[in-house]
PDB file of N, CA and C in Angstrom:
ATOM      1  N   UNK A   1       2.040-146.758  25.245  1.00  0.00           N
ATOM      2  CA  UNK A   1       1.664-146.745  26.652  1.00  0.00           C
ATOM      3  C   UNK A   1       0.971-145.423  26.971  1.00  0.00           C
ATOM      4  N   UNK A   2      -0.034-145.485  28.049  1.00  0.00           N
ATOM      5  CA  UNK A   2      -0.850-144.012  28.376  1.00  0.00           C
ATOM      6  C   UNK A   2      -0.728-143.906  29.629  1.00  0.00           C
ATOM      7  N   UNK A   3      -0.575-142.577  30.305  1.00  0.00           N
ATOM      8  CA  UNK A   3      -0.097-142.219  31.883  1.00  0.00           C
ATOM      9  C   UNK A   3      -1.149-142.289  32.062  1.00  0.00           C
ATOM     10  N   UNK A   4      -2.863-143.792  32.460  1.00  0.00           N
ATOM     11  CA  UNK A   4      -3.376-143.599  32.975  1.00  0.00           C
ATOM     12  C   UNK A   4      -3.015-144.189  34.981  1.00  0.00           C
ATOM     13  N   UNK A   5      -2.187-143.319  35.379  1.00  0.00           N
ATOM     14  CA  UNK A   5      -1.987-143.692  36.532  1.00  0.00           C
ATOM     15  C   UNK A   5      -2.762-143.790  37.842  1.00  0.00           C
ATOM     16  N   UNK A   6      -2.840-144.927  38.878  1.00  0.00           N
ATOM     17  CA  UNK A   6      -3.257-144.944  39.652  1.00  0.00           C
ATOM     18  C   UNK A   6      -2.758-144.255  41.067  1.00  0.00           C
ATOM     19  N   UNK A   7      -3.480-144.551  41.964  1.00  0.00           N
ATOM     20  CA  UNK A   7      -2.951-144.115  43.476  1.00  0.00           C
ATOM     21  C   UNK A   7      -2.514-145.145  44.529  1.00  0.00           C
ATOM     22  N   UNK A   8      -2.829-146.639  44.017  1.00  0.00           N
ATOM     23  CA  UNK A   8      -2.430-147.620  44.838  1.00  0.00           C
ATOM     24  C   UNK A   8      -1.237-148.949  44.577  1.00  0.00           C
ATOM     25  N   UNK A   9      -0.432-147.456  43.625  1.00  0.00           N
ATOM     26  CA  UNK A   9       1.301-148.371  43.696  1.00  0.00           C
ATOM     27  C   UNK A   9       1.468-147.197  43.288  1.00  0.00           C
ATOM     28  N   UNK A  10       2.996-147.154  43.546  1.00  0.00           N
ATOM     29  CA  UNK A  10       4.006-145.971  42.555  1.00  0.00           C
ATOM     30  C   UNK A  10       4.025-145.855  41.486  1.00  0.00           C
ATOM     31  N   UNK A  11       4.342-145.258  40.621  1.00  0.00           N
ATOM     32  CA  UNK A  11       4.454-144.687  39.412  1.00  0.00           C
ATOM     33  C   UNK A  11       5.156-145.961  38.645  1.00  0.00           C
ATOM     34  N   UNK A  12       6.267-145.786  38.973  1.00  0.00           N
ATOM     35  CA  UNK A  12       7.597-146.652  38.798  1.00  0.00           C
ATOM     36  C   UNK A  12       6.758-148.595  38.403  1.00  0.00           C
ATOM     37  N   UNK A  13       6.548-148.483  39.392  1.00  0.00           N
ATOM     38  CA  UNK A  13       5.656-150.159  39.235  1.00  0.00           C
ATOM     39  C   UNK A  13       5.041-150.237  38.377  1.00  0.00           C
ATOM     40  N   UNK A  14       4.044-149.280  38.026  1.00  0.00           N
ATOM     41  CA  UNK A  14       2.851-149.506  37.153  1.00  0.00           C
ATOM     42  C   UNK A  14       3.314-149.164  35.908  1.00  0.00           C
ATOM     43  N   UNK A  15       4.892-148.694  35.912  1.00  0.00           N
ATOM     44  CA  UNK A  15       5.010-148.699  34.212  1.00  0.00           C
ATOM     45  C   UNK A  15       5.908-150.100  33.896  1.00  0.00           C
ATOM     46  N   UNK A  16       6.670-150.504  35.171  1.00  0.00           N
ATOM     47  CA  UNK A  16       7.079-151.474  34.939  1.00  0.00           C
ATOM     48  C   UNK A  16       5.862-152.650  34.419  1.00  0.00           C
ATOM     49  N   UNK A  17       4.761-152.227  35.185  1.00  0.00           N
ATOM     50  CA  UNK A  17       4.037-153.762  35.119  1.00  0.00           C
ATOM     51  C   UNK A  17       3.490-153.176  33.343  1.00  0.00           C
ATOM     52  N   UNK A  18       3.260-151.746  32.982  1.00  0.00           N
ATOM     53  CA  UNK A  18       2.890-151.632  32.159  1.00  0.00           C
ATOM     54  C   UNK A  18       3.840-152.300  30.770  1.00  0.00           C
ATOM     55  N   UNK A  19       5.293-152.050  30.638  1.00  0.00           N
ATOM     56  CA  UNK A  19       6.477-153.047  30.064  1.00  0.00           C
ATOM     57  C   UNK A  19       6.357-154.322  29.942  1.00  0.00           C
ATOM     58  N   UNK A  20       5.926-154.889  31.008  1.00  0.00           N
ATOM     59  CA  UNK A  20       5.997-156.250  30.927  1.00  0.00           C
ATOM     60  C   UNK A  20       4.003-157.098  30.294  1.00  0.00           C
ATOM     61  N   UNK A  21       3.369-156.192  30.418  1.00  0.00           N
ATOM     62  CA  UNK A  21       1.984-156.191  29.502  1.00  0.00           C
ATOM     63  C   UNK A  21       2.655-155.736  28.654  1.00  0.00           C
ATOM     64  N   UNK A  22       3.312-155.202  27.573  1.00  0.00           N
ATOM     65  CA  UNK A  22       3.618-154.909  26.138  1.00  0.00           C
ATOM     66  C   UNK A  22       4.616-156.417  25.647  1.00  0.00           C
ATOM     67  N   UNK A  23       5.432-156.733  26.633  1.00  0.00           N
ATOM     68  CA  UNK A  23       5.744-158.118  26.199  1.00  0.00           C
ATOM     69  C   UNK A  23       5.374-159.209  26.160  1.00  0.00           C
ATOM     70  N   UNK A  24       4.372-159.491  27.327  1.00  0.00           N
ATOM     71  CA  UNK A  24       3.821-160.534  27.114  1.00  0.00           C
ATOM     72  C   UNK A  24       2.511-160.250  25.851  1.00  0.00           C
ATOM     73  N   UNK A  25       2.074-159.407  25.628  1.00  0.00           N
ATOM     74  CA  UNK A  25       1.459-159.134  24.656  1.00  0.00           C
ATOM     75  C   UNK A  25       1.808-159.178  23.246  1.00  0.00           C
ATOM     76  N   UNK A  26       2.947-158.730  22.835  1.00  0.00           N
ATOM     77  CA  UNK A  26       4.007-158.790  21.837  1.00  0.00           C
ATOM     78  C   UNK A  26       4.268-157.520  21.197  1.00  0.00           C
ATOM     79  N   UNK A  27       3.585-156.470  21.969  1.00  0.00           N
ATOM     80  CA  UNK A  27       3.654-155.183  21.529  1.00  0.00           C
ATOM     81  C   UNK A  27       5.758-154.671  21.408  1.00  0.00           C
ATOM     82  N   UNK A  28       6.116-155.077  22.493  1.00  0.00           N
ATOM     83  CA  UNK A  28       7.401-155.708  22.780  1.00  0.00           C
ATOM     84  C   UNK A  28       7.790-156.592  22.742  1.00  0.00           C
ATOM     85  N   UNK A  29       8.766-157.124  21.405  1.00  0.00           N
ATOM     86  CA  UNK A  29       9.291-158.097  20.890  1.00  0.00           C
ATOM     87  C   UNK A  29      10.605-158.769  21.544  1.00  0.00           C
ATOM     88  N   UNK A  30      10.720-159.843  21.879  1.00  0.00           N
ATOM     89  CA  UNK A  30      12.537-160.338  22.103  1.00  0.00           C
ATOM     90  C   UNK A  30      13.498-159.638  21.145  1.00  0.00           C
ATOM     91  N   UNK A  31      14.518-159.078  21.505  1.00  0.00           N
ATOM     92  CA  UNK A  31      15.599-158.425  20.960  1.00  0.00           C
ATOM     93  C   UNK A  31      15.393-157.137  20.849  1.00  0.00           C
ATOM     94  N   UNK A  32      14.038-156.339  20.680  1.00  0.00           N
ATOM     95  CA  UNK A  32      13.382-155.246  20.856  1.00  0.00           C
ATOM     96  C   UNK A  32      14.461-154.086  21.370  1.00  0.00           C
ATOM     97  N   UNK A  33      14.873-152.858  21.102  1.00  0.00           N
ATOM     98  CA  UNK A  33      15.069-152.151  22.236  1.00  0.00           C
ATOM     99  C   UNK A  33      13.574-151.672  22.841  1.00  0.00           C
ATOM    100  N   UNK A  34      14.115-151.303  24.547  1.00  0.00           N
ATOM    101  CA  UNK A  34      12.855-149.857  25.115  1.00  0.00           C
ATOM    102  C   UNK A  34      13.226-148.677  25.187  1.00  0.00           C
ATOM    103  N   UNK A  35      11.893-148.096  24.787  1.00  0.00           N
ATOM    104  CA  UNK A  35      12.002-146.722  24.465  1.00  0.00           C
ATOM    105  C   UNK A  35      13.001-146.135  25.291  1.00  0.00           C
ATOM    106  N   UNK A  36      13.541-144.958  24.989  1.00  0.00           N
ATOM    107  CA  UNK A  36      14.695-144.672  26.423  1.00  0.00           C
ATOM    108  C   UNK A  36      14.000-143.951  27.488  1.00  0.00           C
ATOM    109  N   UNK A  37      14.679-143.886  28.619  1.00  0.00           N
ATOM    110  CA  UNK A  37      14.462-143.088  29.723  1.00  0.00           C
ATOM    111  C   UNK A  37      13.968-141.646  29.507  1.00  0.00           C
ATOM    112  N   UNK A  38      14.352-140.971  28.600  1.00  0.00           N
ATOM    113  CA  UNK A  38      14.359-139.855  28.667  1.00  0.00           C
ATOM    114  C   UNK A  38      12.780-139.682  27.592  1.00  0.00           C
ATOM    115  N   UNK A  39      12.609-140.653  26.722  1.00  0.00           N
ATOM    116  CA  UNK A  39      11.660-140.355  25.709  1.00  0.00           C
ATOM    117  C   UNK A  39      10.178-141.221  26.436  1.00  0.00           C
ATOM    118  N   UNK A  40      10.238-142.237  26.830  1.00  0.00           N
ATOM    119  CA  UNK A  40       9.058-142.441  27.846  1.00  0.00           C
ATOM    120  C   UNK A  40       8.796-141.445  28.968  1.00  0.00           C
ATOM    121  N   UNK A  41       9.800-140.801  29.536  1.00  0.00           N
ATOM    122  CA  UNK A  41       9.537-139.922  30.647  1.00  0.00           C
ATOM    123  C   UNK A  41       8.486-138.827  30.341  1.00  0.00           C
ATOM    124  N   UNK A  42       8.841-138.395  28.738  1.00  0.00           N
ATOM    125  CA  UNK A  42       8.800-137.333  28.151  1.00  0.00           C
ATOM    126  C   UNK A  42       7.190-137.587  28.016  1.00  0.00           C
ATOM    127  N   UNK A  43       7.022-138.736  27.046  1.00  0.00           N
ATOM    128  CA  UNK A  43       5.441-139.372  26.498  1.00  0.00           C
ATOM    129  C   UNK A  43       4.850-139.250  27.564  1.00  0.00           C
ATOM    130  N   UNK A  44       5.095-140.026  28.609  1.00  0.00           N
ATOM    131  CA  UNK A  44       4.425-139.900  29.976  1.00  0.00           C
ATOM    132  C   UNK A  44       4.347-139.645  30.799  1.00  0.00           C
ATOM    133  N   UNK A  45       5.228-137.795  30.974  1.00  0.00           N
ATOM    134  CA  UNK A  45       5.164-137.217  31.715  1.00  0.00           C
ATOM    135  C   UNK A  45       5.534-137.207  33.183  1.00  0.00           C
ATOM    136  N   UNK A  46       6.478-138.082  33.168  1.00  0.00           N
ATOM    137  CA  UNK A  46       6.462-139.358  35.070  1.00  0.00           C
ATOM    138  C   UNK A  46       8.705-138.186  34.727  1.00  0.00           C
ATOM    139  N   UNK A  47       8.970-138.286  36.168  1.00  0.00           N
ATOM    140  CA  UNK A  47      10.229-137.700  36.500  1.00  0.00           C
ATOM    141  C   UNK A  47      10.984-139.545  35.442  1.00  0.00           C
ATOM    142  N   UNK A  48      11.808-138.502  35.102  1.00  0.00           N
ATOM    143  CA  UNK A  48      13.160-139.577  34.426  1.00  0.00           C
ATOM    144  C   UNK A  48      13.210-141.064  35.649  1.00  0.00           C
ATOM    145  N   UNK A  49      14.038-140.277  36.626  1.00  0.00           N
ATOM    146  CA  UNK A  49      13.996-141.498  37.915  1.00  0.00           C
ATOM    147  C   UNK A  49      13.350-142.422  37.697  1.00  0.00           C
ATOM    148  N   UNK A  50      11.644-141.973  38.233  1.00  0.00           N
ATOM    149  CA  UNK A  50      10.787-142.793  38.285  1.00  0.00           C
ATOM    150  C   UNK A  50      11.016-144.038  36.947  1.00  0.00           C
ATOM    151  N   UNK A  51      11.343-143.507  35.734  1.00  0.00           N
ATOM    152  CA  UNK A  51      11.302-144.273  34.373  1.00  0.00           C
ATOM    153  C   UNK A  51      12.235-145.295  34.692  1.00  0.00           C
ATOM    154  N   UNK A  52      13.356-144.793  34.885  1.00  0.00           N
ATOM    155  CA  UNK A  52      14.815-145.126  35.187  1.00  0.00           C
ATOM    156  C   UNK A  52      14.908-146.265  36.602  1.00  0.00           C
ATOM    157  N   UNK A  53      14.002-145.862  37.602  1.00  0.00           N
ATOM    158  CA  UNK A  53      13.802-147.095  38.467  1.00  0.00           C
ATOM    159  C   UNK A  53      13.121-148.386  37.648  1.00  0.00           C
ATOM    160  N   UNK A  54      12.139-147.873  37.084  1.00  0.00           N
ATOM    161  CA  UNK A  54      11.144-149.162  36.507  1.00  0.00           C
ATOM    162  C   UNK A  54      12.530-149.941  35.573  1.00  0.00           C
ATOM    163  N   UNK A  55      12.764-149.564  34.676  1.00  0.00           N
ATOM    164  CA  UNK A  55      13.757-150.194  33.986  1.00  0.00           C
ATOM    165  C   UNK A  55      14.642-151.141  35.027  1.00  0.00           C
ATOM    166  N   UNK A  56      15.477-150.759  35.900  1.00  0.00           N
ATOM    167  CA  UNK A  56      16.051-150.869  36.478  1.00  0.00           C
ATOM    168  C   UNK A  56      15.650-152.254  37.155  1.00  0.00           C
ATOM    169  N   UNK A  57      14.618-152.218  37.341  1.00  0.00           N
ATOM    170  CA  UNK A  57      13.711-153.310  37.979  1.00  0.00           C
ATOM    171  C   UNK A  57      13.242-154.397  37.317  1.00  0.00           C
ATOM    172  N   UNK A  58      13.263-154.316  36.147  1.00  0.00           N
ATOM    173  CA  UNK A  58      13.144-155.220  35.139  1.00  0.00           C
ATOM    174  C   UNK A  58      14.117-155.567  34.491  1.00  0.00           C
ATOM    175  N   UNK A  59      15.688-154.915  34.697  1.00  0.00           N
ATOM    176  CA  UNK A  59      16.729-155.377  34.401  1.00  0.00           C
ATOM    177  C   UNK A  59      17.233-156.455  35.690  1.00  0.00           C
ATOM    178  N   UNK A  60      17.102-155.874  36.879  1.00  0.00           N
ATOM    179  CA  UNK A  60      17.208-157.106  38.136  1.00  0.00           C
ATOM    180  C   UNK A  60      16.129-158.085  37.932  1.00  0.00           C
ATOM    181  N   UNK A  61      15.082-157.981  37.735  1.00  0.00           N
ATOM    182  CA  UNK A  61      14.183-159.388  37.234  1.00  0.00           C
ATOM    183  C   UNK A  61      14.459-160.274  35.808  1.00  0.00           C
ATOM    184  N   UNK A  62      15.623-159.614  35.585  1.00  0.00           N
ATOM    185  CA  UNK A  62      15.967-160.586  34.071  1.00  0.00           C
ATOM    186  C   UNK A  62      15.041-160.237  32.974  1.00  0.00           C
ATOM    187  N   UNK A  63      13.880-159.775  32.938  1.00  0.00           N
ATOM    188  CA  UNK A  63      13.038-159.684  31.543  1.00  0.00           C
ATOM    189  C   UNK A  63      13.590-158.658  30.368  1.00  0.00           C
ATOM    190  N   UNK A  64      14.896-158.020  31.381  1.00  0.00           N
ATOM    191  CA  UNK A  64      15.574-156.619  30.423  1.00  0.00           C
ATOM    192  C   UNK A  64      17.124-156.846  30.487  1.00  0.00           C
ATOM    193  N   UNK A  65      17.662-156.228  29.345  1.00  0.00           N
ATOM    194  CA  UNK A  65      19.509-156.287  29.377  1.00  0.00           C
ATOM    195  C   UNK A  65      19.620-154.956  29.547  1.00  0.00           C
ATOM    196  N   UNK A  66      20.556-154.673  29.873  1.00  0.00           N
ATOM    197  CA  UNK A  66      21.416-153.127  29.124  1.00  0.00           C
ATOM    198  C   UNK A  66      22.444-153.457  28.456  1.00  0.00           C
ATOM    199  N   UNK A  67      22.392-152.691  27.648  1.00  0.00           N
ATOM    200  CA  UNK A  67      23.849-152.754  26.441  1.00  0.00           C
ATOM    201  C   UNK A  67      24.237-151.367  26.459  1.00  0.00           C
ATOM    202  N   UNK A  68      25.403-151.101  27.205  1.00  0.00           N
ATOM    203  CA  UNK A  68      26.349-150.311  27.103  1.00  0.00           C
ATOM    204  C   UNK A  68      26.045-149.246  26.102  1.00  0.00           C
ATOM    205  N   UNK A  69      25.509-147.812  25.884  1.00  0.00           N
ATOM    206  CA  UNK A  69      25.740-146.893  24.974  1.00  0.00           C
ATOM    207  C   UNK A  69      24.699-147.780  23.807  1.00  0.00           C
ATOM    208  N   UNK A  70      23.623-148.287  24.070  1.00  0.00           N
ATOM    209  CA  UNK A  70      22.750-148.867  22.877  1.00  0.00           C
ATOM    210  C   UNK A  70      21.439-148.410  24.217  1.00  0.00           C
ATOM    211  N   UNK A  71      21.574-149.017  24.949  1.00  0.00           N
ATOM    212  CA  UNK A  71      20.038-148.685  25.234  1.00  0.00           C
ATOM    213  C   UNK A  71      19.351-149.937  26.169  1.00  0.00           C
ATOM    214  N   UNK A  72      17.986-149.937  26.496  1.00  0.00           N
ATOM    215  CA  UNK A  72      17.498-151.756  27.145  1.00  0.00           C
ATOM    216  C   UNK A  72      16.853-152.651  26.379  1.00  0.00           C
ATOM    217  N   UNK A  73      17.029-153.441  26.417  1.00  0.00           N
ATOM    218  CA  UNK A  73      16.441-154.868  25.341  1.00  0.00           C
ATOM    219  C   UNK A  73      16.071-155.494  26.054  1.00  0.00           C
ATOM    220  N   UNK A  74      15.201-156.205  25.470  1.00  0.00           N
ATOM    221  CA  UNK A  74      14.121-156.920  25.917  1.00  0.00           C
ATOM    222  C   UNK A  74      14.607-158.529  25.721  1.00  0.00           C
ATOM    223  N   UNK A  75      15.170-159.029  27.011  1.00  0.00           N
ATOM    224  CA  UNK A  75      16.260-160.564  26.841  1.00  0.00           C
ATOM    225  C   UNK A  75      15.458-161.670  25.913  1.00  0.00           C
ATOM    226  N   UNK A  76      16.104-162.541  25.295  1.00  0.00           N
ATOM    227  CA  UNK A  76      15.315-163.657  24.707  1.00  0.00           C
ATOM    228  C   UNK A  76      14.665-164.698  25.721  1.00  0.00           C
ATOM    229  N   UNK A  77      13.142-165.131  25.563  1.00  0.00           N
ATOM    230  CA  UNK A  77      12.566-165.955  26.001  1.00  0.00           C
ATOM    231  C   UNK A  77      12.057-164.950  27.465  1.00  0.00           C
ATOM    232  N   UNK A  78      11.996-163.617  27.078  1.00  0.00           N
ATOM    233  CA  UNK A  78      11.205-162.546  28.235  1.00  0.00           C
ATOM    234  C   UNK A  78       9.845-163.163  28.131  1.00  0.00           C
ATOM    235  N   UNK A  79       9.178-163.263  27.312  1.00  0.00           N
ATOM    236  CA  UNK A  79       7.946-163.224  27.223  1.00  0.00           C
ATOM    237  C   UNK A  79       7.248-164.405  27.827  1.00  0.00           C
ATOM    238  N   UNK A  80       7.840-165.854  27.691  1.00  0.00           N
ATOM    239  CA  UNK A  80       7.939-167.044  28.232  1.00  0.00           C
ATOM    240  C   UNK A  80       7.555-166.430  30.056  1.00  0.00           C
ATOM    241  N   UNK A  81       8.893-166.273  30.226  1.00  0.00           N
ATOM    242  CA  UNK A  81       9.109-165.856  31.527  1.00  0.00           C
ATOM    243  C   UNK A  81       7.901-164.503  31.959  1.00  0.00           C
ATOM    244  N   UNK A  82       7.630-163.723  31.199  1.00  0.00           N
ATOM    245  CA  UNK A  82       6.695-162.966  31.961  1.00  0.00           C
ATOM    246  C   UNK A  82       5.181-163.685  31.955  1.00  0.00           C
ATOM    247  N   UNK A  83       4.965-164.609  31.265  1.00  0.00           N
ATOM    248  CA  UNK A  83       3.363-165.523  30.947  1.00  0.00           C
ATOM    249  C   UNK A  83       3.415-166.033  32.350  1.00  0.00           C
ATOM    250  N   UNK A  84       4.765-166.635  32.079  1.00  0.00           N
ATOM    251  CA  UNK A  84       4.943-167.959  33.894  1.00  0.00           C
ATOM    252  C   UNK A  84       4.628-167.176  35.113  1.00  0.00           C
ATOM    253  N   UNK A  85       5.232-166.099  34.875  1.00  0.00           N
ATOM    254  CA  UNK A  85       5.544-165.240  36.157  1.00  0.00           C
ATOM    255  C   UNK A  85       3.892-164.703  36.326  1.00  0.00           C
ATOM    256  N   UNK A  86       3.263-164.044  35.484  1.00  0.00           N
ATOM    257  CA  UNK A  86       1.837-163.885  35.365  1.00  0.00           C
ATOM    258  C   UNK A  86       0.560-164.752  35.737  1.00  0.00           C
ATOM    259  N   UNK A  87       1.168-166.204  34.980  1.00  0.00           N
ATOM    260  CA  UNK A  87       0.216-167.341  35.762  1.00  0.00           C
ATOM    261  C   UNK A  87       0.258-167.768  37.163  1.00  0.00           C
ATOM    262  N   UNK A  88       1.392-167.713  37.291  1.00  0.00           N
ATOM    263  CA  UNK A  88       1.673-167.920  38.452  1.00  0.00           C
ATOM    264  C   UNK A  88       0.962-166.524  39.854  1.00  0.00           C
ATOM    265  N   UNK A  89       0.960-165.248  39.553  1.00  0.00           N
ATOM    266  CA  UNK A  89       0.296-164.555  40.156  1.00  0.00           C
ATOM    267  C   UNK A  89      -1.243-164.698  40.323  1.00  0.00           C
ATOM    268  N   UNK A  90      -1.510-164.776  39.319  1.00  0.00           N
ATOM    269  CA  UNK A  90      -3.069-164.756  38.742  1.00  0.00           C
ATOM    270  C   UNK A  90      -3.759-166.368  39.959  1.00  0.00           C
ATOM    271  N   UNK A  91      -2.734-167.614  39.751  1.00  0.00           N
ATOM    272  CA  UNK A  91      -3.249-168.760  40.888  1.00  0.00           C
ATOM    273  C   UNK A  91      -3.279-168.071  41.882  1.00  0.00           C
ATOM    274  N   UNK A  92      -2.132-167.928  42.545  1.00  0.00           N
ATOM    275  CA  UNK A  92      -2.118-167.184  43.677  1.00  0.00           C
ATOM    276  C   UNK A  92      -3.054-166.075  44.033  1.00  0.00           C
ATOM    277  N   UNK A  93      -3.076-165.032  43.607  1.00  0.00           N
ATOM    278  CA  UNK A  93      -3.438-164.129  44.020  1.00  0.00           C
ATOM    279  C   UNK A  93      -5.038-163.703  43.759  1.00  0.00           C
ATOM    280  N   UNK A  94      -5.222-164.304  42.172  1.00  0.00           N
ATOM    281  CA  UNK A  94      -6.593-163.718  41.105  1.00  0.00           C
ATOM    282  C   UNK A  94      -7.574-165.010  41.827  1.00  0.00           C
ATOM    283  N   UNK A  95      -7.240-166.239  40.885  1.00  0.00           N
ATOM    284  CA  UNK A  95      -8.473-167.121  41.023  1.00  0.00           C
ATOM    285  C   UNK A  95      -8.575-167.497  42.586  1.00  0.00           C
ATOM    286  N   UNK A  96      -8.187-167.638  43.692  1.00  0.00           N
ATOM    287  CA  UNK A  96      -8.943-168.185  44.620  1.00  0.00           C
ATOM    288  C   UNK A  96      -9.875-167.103  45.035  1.00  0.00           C
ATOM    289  N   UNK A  97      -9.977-166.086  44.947  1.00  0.00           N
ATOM    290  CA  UNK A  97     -11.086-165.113  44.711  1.00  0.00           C
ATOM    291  C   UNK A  97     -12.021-164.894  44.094  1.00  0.00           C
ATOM    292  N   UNK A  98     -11.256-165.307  42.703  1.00  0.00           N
ATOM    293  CA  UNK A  98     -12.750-165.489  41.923  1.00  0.00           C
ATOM    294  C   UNK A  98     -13.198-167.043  42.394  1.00  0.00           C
ATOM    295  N   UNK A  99     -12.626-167.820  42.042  1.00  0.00           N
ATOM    296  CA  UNK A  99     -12.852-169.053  42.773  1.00  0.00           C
ATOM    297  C   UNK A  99     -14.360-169.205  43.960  1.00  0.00           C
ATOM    298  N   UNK A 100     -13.789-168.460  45.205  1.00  0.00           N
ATOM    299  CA  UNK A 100     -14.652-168.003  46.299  1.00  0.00           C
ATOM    300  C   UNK A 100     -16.082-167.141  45.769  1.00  0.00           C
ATOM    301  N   UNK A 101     -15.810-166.437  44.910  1.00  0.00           N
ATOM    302  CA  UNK A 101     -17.434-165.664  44.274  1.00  0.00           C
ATOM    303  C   UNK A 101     -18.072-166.970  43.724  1.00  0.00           C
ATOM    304  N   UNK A 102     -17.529-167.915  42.629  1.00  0.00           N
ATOM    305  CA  UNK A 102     -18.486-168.520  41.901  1.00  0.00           C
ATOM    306  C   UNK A 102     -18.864-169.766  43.171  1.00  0.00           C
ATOM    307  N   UNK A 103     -18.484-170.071  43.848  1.00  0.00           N
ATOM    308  CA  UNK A 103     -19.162-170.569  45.025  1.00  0.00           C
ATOM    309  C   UNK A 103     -19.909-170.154  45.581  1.00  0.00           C
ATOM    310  N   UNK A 104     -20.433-168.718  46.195  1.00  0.00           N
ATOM    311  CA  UNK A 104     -20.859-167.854  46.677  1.00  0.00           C
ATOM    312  C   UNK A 104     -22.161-168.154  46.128  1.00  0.00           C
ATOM    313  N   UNK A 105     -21.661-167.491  44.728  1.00  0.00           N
ATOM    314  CA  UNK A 105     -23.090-167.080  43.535  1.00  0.00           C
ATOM    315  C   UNK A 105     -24.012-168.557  43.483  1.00  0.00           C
ATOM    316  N   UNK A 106     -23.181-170.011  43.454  1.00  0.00           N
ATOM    317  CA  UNK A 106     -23.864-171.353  43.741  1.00  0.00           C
ATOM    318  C   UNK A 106     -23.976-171.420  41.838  1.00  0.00           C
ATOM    319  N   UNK A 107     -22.632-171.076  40.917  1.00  0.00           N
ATOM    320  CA  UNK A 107     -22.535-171.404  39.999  1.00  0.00           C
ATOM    321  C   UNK A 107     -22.117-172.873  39.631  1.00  0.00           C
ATOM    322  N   UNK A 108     -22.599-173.274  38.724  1.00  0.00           N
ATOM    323  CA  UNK A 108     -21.464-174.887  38.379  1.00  0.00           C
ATOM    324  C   UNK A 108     -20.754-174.986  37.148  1.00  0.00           C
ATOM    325  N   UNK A 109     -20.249-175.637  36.914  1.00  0.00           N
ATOM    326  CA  UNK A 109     -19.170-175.531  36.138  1.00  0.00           C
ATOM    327  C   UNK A 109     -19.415-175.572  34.638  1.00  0.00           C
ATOM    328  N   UNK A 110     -20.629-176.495  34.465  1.00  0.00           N
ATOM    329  CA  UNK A 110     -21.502-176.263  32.769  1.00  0.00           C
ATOM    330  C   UNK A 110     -21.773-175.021  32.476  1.00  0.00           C
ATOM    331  N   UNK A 111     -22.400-174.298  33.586  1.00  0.00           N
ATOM    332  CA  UNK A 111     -23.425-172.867  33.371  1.00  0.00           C
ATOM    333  C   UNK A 111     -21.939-171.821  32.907  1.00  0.00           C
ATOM    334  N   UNK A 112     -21.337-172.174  33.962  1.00  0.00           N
ATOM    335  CA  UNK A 112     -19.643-171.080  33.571  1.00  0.00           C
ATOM    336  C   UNK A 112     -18.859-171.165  32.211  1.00  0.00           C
ATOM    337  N   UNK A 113     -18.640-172.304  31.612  1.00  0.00           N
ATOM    338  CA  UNK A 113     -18.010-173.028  30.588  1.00  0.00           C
ATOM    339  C   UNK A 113     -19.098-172.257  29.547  1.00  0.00           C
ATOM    340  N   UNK A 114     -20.303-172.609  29.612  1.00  0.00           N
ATOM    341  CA  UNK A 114     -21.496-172.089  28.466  1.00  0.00           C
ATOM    342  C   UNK A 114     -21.354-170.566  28.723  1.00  0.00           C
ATOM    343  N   UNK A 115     -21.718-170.119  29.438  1.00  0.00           N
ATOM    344  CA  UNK A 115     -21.633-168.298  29.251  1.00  0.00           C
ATOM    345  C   UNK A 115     -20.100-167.847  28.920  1.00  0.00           C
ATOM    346  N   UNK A 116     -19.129-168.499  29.393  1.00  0.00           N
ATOM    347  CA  UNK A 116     -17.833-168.256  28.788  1.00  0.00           C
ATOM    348  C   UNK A 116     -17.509-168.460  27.449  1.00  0.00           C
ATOM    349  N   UNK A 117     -18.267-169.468  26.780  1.00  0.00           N
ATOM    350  CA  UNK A 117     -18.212-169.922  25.324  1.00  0.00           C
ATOM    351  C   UNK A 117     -19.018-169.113  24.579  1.00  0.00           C
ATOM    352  N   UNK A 118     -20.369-168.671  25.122  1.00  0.00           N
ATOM    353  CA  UNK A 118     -20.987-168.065  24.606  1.00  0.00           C
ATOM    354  C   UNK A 118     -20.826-166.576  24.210  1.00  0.00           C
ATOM    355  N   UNK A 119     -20.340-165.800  25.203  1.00  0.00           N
ATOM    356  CA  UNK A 119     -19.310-164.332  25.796  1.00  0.00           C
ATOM    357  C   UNK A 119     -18.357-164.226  24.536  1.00  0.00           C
ATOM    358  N   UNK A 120     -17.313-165.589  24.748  1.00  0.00           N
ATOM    359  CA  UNK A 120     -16.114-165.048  23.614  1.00  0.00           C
ATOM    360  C   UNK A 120     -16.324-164.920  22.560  1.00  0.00           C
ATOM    361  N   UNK A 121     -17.501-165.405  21.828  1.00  0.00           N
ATOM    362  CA  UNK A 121     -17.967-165.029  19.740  1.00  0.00           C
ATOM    363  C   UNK A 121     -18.443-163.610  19.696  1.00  0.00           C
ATOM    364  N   UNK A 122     -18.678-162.676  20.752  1.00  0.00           N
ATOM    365  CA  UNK A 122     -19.470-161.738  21.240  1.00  0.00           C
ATOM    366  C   UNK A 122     -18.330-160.195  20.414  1.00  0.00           C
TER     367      UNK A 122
END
């Protein structure tokens, strides 16, 4: 992970959201521990807290355990659950926006499909 941090969420969020991009990615595996509090703080320079909230937050969203004197793990079938939870934002929130541009632009759906097919061998 890299402290490239922004200004339009907290600290805390954006490493959480950054955690949950390493799992749904697979950079972070099911059964996995995470790095600890004290050694992410360290890498990325952010107050312990701040580390220690994000965790915290992903242990109340279920995608994390704590185990007693071991550390946080990454629950089985996290990754499932963070894809869903992701698609589910992305309807909501991503495509009716993009949605609204390719209307705008007076794209159709061949021309999009072909430059998208064409884009990904790239």
């Amino acid at each position: 992970m890299t402290p490239d941090w922004t200004d339009d969420q907290p600290i805390y969020r954006q490493l959480k959201d950054k955690v949950l991009t390493a799992i749904m990615d697979g950079a972070l595996r099911e059964g996995e521990a995470l790095p600890s509090v004290r050694s992410v703080s360290a890498d990325l320079q952010i107050n312990p807290l701040t580390a220690s909230k994000a965790y915290q937050e992903l242990v109340a969203d279920g995608f994390v355990e704590k185990r007693r004197g071991l550390g946080m793990y990454v629950i089985d079938g996290a990754r499932a659950q963070v894809l869903e939870a992701e698609r589910k934002r992305f309807m909501q929130d991503v495509w009716p926006r993009v949605l609204e541009t390719i209307h705008r632009l007076g794209f159709d759906a061949e021309a999009l499909l072909k430059n998208g097919t064409s884009q990904k061998g790239q």
